[in-house]
C-alpha atoms as a PDB file:
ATOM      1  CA  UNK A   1      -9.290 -43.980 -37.361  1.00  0.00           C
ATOM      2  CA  UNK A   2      -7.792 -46.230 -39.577  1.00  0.00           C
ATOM      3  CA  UNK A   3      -3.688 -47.392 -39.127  1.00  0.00           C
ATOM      4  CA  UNK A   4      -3.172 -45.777 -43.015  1.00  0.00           C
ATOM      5  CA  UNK A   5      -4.757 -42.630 -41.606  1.00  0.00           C
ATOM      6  CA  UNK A   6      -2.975 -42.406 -38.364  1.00  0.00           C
ATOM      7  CA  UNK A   7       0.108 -43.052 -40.258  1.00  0.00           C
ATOM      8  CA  UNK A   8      -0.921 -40.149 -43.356  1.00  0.00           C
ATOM      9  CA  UNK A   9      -1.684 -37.727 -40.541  1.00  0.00           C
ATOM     10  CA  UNK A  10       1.789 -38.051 -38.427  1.00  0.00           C
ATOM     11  CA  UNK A  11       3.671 -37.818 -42.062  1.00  0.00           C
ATOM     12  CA  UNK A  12       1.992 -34.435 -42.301  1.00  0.00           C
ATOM     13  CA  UNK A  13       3.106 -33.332 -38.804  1.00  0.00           C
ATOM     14  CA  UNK A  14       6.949 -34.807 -39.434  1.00  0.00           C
ATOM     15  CA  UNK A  15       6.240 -32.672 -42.804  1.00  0.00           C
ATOM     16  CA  UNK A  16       5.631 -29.160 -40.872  1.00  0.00           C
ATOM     17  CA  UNK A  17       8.077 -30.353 -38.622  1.00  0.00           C
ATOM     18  CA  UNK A  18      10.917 -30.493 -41.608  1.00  0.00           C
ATOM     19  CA  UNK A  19       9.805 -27.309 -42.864  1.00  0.00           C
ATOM     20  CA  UNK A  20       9.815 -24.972 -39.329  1.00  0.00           C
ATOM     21  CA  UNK A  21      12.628 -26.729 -37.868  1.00  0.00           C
ATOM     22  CA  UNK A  22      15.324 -24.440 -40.130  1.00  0.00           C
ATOM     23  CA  UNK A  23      13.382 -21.060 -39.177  1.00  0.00           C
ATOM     24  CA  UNK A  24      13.350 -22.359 -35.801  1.00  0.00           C
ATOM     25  CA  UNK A  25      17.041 -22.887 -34.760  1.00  0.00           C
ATOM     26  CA  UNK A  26      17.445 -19.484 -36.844  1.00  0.00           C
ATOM     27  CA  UNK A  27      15.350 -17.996 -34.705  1.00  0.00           C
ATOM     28  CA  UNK A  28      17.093 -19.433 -31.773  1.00  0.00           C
ATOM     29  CA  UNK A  29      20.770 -18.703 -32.724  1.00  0.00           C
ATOM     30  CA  UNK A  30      19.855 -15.221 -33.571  1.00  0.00           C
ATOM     31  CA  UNK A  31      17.760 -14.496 -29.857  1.00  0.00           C
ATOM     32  CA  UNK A  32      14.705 -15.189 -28.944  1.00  0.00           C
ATOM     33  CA  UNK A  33      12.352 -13.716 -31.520  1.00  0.00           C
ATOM     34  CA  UNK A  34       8.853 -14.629 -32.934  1.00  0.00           C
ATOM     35  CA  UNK A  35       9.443 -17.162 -35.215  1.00  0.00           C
ATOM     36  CA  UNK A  36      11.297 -19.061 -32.372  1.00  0.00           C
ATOM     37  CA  UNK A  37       7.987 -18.910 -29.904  1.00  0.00           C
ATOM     38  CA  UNK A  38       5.498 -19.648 -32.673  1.00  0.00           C
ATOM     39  CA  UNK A  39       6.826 -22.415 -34.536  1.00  0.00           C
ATOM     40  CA  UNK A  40       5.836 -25.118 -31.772  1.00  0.00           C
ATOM     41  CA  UNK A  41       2.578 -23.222 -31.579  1.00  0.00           C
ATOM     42  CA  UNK A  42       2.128 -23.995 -35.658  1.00  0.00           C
ATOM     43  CA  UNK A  43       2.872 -27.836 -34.691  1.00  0.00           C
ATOM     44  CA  UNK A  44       0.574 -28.636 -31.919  1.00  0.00           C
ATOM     45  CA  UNK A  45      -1.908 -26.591 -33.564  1.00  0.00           C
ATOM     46  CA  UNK A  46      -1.859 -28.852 -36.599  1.00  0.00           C
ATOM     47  CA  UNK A  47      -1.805 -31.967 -34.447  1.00  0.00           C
ATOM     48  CA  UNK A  48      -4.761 -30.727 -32.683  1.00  0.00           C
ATOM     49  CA  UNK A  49      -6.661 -30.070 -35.874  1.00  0.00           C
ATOM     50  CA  UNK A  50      -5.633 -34.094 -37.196  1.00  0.00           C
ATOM     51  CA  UNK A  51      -6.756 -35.965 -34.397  1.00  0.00           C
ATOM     52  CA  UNK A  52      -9.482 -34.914 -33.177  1.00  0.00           C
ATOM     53  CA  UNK A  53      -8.606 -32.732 -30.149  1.00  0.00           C
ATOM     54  CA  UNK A  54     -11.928 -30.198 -29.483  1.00  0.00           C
ATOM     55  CA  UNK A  55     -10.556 -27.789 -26.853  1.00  0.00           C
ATOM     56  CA  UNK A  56     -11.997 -25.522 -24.705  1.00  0.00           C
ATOM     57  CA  UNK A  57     -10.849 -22.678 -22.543  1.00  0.00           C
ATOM     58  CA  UNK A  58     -12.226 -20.364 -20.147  1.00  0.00           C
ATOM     59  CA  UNK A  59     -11.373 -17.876 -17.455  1.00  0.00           C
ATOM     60  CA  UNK A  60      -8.522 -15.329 -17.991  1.00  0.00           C
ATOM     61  CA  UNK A  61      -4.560 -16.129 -19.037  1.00  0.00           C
ATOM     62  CA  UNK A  62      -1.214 -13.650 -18.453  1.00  0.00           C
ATOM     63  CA  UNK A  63      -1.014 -11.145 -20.663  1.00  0.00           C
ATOM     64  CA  UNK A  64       1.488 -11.743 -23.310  1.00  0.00           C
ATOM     65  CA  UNK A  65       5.233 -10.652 -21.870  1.00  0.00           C
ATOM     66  CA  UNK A  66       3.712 -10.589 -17.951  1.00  0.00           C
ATOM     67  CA  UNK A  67       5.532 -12.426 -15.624  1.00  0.00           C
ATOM     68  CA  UNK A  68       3.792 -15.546 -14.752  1.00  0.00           C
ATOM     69  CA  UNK A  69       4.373 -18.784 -13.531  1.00  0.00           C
ATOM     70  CA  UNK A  70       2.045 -21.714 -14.122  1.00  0.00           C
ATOM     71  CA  UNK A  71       0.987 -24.426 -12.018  1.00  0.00           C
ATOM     72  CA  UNK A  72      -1.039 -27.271 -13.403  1.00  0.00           C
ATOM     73  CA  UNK A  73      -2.288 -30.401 -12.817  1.00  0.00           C
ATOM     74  CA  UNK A  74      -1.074 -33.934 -15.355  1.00  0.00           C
ATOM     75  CA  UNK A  75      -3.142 -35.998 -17.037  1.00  0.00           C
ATOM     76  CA  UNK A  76      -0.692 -37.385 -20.196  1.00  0.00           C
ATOM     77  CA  UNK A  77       1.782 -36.352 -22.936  1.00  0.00           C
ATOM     78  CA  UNK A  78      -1.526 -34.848 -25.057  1.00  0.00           C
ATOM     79  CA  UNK A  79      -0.668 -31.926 -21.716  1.00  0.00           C
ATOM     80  CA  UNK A  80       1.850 -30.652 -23.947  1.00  0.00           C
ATOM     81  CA  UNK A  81       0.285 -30.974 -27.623  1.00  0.00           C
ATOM     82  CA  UNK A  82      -2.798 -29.053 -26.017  1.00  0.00           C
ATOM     83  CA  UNK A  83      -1.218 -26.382 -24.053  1.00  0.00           C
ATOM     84  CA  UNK A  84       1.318 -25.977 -26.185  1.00  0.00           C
ATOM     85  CA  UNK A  85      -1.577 -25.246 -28.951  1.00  0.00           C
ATOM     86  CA  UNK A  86      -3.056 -22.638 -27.216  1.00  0.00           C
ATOM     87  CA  UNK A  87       0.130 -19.610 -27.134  1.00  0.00           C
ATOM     88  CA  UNK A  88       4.248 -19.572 -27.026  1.00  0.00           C
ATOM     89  CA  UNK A  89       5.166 -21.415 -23.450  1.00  0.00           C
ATOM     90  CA  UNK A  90       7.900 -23.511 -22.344  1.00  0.00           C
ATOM     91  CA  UNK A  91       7.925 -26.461 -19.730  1.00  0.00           C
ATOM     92  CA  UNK A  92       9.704 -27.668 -16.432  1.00  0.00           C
ATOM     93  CA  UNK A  93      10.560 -31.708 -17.449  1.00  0.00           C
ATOM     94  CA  UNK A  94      12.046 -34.397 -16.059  1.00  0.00           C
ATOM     95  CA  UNK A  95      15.529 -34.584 -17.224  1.00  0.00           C
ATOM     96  CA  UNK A  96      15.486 -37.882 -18.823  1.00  0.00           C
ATOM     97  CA  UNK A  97      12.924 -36.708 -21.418  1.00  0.00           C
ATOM     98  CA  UNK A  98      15.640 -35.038 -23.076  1.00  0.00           C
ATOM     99  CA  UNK A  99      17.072 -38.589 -24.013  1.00  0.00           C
ATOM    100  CA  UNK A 100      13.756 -39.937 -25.297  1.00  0.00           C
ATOM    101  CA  UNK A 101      13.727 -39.954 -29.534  1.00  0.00           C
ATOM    102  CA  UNK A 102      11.640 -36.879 -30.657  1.00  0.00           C
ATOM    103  CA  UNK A 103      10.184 -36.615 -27.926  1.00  0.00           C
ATOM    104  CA  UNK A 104      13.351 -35.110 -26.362  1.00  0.00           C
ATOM    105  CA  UNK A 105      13.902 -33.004 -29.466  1.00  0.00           C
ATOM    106  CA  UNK A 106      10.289 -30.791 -29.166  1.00  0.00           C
ATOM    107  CA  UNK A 107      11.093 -30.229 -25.771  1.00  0.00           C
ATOM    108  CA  UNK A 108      13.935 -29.152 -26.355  1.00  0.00           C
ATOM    109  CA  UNK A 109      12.911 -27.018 -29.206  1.00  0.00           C
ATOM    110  CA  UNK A 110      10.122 -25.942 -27.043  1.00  0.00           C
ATOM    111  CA  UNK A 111      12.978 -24.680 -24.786  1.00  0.00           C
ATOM    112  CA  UNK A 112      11.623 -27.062 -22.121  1.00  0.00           C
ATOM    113  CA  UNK A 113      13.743 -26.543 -18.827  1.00  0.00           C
ATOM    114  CA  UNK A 114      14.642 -29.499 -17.788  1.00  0.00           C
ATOM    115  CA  UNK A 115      15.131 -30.917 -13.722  1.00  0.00           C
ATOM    116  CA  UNK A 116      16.869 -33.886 -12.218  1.00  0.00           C
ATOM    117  CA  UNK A 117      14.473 -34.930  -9.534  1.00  0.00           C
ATOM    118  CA  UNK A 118      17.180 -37.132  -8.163  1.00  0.00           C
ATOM    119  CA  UNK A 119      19.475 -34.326  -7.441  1.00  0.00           C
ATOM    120  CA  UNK A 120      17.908 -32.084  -4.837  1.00  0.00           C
ATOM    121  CA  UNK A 121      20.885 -29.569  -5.776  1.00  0.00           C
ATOM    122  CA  UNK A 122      19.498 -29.424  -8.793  1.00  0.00           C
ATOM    123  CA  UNK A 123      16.101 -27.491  -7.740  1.00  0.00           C
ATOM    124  CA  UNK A 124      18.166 -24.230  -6.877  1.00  0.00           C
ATOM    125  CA  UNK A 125      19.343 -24.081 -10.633  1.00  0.00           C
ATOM    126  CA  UNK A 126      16.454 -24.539 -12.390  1.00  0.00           C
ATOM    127  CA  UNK A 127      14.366 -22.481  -9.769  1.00  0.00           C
ATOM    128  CA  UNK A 128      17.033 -19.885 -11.139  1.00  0.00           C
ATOM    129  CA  UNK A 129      16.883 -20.415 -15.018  1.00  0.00           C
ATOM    130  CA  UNK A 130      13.259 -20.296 -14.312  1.00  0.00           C
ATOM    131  CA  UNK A 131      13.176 -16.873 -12.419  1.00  0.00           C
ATOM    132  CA  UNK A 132      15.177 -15.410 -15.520  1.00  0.00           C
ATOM    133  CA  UNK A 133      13.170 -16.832 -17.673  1.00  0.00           C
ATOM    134  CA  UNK A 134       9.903 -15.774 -15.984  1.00  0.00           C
ATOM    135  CA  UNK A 135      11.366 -12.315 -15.674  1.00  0.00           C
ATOM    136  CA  UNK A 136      11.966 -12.087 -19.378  1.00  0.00           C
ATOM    137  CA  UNK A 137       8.458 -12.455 -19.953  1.00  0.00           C
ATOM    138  CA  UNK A 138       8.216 -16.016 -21.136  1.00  0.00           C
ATOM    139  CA  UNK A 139       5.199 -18.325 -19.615  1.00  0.00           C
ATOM    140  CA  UNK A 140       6.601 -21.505 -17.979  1.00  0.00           C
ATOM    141  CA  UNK A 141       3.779 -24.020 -17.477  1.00  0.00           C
ATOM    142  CA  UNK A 142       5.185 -26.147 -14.576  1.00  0.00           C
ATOM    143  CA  UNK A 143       3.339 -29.467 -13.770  1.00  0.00           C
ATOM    144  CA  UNK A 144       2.746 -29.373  -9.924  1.00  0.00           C
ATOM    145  CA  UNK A 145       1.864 -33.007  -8.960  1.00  0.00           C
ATOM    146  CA  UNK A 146       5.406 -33.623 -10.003  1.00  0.00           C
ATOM    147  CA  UNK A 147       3.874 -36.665 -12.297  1.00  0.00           C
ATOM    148  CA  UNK A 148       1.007 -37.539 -14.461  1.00  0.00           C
ATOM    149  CA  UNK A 149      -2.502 -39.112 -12.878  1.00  0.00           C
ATOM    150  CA  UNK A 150      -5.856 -40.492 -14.755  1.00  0.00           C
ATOM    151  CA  UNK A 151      -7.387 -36.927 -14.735  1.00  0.00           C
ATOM    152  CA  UNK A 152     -10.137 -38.300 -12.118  1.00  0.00           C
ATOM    153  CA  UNK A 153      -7.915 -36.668  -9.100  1.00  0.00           C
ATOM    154  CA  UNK A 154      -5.314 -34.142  -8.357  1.00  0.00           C
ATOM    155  CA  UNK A 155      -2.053 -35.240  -6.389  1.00  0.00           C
ATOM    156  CA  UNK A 156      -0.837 -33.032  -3.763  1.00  0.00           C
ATOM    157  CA  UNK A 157       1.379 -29.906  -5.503  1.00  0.00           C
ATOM    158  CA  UNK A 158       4.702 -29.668  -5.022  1.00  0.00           C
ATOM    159  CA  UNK A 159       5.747 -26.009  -3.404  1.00  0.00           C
ATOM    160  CA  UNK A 160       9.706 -26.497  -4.043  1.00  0.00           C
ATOM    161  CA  UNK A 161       9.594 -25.365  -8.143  1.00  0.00           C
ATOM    162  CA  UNK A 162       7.413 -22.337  -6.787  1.00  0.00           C
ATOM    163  CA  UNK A 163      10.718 -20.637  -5.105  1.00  0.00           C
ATOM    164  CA  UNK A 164      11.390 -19.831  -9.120  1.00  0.00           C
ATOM    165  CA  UNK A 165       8.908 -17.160  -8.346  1.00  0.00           C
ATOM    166  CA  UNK A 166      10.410 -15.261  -5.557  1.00  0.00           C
ATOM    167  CA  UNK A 167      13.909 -15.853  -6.772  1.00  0.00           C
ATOM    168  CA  UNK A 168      12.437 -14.028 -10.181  1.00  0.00           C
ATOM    169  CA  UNK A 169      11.713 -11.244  -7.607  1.00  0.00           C
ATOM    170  CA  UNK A 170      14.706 -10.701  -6.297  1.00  0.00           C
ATOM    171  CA  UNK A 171      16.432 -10.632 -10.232  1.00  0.00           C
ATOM    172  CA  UNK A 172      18.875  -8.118 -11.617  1.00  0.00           C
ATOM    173  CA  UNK A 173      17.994  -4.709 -10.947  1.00  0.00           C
ATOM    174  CA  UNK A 174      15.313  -5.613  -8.781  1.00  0.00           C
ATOM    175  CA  UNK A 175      13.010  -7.476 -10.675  1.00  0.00           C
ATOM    176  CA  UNK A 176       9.472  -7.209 -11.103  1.00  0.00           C
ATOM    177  CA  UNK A 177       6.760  -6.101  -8.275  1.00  0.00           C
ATOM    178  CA  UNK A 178       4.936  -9.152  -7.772  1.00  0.00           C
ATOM    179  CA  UNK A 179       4.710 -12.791 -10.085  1.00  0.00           C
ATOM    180  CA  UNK A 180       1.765 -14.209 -11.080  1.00  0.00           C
ATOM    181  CA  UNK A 181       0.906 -17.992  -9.787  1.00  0.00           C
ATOM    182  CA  UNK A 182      -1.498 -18.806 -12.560  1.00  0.00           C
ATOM    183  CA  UNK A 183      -3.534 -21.896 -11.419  1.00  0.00           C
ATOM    184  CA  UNK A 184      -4.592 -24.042 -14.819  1.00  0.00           C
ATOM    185  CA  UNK A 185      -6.561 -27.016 -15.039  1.00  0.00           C
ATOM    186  CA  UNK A 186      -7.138 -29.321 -17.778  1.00  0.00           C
ATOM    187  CA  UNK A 187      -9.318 -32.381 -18.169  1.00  0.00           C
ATOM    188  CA  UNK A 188     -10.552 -34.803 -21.161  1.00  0.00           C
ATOM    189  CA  UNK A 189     -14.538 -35.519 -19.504  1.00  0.00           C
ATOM    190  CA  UNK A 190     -15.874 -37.004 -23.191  1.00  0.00           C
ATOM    191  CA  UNK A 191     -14.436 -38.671 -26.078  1.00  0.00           C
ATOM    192  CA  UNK A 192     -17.002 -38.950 -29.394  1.00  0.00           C
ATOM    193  CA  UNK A 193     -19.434 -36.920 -27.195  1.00  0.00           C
ATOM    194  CA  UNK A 194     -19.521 -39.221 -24.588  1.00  0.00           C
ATOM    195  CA  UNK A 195     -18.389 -38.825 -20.916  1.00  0.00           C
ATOM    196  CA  UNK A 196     -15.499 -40.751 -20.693  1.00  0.00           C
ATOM    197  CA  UNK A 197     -15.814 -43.704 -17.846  1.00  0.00           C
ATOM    198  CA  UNK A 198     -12.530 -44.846 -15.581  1.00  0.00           C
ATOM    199  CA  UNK A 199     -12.259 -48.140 -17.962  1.00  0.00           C
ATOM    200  CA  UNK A 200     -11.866 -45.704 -20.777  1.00  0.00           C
ATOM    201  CA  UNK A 201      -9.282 -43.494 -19.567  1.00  0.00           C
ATOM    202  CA  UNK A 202      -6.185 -45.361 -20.288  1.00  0.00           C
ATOM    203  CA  UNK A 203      -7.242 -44.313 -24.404  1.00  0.00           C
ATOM    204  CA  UNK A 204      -6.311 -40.732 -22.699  1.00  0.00           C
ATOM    205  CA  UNK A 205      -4.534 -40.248 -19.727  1.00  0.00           C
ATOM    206  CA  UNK A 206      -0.775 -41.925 -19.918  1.00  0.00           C
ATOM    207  CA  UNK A 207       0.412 -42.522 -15.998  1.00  0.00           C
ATOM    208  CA  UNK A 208       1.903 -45.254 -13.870  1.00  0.00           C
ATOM    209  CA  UNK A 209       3.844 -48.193 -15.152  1.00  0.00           C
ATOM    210  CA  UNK A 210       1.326 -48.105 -18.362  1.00  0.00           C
ATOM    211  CA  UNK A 211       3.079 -49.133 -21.939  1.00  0.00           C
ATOM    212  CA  UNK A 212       3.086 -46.342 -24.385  1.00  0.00           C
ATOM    213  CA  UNK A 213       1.926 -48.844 -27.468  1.00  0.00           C
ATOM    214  CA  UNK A 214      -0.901 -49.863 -26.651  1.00  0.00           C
ATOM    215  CA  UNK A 215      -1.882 -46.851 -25.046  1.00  0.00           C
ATOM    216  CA  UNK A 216      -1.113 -44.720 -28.314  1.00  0.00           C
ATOM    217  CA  UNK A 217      -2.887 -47.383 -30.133  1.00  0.00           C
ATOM    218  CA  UNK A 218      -5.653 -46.678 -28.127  1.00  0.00           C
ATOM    219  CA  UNK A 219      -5.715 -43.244 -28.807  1.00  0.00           C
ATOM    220  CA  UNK A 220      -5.250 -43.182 -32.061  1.00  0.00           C
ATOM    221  CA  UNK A 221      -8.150 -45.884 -32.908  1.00  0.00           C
ATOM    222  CA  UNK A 222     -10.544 -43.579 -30.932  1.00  0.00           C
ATOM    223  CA  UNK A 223     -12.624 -40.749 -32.006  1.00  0.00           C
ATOM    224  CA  UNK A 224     -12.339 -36.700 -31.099  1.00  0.00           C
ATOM    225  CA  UNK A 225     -11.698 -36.341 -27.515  1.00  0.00           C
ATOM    226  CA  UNK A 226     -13.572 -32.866 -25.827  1.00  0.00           C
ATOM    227  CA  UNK A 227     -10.344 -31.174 -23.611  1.00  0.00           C
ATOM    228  CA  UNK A 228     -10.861 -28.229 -21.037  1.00  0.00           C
ATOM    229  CA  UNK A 229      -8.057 -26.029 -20.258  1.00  0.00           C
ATOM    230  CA  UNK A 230      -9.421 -23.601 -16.729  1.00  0.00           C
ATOM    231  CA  UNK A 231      -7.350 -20.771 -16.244  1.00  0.00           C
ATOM    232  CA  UNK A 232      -7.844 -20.147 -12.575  1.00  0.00           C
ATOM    233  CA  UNK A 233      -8.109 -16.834 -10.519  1.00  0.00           C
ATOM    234  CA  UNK A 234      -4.881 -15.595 -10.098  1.00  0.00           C
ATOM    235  CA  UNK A 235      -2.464 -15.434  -7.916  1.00  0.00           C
ATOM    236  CA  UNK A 236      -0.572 -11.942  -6.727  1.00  0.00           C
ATOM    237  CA  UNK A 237       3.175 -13.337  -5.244  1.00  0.00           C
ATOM    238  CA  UNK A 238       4.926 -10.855  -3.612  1.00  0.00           C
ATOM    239  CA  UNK A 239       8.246 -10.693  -1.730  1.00  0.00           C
ATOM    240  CA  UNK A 240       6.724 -11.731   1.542  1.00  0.00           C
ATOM    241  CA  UNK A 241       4.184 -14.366   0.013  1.00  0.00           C
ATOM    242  CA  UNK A 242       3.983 -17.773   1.547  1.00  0.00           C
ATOM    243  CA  UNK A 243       5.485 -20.015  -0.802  1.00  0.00           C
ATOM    244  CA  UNK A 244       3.531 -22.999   0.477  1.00  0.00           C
ATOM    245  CA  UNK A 245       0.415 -21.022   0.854  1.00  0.00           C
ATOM    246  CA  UNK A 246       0.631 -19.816  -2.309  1.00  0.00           C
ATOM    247  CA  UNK A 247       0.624 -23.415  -3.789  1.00  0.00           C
ATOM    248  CA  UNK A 248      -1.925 -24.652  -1.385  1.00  0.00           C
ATOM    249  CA  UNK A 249      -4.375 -22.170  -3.222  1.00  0.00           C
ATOM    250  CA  UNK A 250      -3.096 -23.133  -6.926  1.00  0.00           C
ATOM    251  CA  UNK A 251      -3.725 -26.732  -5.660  1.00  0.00           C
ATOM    252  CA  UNK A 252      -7.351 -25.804  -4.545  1.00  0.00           C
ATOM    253  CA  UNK A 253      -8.023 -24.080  -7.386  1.00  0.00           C
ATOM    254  CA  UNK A 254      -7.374 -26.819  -9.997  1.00  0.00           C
ATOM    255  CA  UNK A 255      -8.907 -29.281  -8.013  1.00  0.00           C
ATOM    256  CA  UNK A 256     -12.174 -27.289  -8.013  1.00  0.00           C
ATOM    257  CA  UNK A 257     -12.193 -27.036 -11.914  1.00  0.00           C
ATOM    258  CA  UNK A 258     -11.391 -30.260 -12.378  1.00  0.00           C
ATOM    259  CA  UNK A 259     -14.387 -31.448 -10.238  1.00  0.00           C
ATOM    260  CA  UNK A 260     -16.425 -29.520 -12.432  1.00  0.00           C
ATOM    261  CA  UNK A 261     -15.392 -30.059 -15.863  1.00  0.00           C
ATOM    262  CA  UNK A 262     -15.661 -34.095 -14.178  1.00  0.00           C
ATOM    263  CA  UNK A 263     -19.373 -33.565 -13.193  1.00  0.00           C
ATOM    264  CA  UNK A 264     -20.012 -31.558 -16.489  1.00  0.00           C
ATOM    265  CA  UNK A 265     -20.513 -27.799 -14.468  1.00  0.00           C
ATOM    266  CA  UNK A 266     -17.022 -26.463 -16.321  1.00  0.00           C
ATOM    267  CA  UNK A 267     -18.039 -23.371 -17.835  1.00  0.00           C
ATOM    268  CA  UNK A 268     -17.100 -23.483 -21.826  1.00  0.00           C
ATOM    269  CA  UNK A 269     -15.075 -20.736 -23.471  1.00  0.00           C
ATOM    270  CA  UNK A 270     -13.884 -20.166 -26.805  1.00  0.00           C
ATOM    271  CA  UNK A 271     -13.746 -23.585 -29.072  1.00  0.00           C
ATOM    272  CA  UNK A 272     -10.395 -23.074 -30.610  1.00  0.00           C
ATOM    273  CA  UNK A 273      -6.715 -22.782 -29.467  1.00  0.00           C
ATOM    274  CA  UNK A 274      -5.754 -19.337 -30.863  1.00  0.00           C
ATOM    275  CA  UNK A 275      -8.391 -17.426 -30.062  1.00  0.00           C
ATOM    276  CA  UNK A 276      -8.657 -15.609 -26.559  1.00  0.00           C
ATOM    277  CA  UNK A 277     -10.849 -17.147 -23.693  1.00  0.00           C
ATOM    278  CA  UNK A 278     -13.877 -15.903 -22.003  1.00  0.00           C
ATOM    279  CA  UNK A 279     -12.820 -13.049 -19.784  1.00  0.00           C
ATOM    280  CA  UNK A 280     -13.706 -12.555 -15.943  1.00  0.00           C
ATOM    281  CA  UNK A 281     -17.372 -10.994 -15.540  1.00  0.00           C
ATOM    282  CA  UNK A 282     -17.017  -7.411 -15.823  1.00  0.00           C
ATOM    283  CA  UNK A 283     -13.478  -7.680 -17.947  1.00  0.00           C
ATOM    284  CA  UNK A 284     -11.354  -8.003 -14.311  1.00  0.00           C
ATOM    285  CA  UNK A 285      -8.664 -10.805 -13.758  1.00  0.00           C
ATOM    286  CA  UNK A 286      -9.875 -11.675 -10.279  1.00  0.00           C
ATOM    287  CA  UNK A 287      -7.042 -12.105  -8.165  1.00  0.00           C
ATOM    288  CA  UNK A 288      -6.328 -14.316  -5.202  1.00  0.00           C
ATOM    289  CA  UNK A 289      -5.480 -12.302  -2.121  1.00  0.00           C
ATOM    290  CA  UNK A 290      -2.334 -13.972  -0.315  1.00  0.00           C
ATOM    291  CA  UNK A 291      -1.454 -13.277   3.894  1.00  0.00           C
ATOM    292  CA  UNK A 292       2.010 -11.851   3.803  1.00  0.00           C
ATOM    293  CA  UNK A 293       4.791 -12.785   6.678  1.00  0.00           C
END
């Protein structure tokens, strides 16, 4: 892609940014309606359609309004632009993206819930804002490893964010029966049709002490990149679930789809964000059974 249509295609997004941001904060400042959990939907989507981003999806997601927490693996910032694509969610961050320029702002218009990682004291809040939000009925993609990776490998998940889940059980007036742990994966295995090598990755994947220039230069000189978004079998969390059971099997779930979209076995759903993935064989959303203590 050339620089003058890189630079065309992010006017166009800062264009449909100008012109939802007013119905957005509306939306916000008058509860939490429609227009407020589509608008970022409308963004990605178009960003997704510009550059080149051919997703896939497969397996079975919550139903809208069900309460469900998600665990998933990180690859790079394009995380966001594709999930965000695919339905209204909302994101656990690390607090000092709210500083970053624009950046900062989407999340926060995405009503990102943000965490200090430095502040242990802090996971006992947002575990909380989480469990009301989960309860509410709003999907909150949280990113496991607790940082991004080069999408070859999965980082041990962290279990601590998962308490959001049982505290969501024991909300106001009871709270819901059981929360589902929704194992996702998502990988980028070709770029131009192509399997995508390690050396390439870097054009992709955004992790370590890498510079975000020439990395976005990288991506942006590139051609379409193939993405595959897995949503897992689920998991049934319960008062008496194991928290770090329950996020051992989210772990081993991802890490088996991500071996497989890597060795080119991922099974292929859907090609487009909006539209509904393949469903479980037989229409059932297979569920993970859990031990109780």
């Amino acid at each position: 892609m050339t620089r003058l249509a890189t630079v065309g295609r992010l006017l166009l997004c800062a264009l449909l940014f100008l012109v939802i941001v007013g119905p957005h904060l509306l939306s916000l400042r008058l509860g939490r309606g429609r227009v407020a959990a589509w608008m970022p939907v409308l963004f990605h989507r178009l960003f997704v359609l510009l550059f080149g981003l051919r997703v896939t999806q497969s397996g079975t997601p919550p139903e809208p309004g069900e309460p469900a927490l998600v665990l998933a693996n990180h690859v790079s910032w394009l995380d966001i632009i594709v999930l965000g694509s695919l339905r209204p969610l909302s994101f656990v961050a690390k607090s000092e993206i709210a500083g970053w320029p624009v950046i900062g702002t989407l999340a926060r218009l995405q009503r990102t819930v943000f965490i200090d990682r430095a502040r242990r004291a802090d996971t006992a809040s947002v575990n909380a804002t989480v469990a009301e939000r989960i309860a509410g009925g709003d999907l909150i993609v949280l990113f496991a490893e607790g940082t991004t990776g080069d999408g070859t490998r999965l980082l041990p998940f962290r279990s601590s964010l998962v308490g959001a889940a049982r505290a969501a059980l024991a909300g106001e007036g009871g709270g819901p029966g059981r929360i589902r742990l929704q194992p996702l994966a998502i990988t980028y295995p070709r770029r131009n049709g192509l399997p995508l090598i390690r050396s390439e990755r870097p054009e992709v994947a955004w992790y370590g002490d890498m510079d975000l220039a020439p990395h976005l230069a990288s991506f942006f000189d590139g051609g379409p990149i193939d993405v595959h978004v897995v949503w897992g079998a689920p998991i049934a969390f319960e008062a008496g679930t194991d928290r770090k059971r329950a996020t051992a099997l989210a772990e081993a779930s991802v890490r088996e789809a991500v071996q497989r979209a890597m060795t080119g076995r991922a099974p292929l759903g859907p090609v487009w964000p909006g539209r509904s993935p393949a469903p479980a064989r037989g229409g059932d959303v297979p569920e993970a059974g859990l031990p109780t203590h």
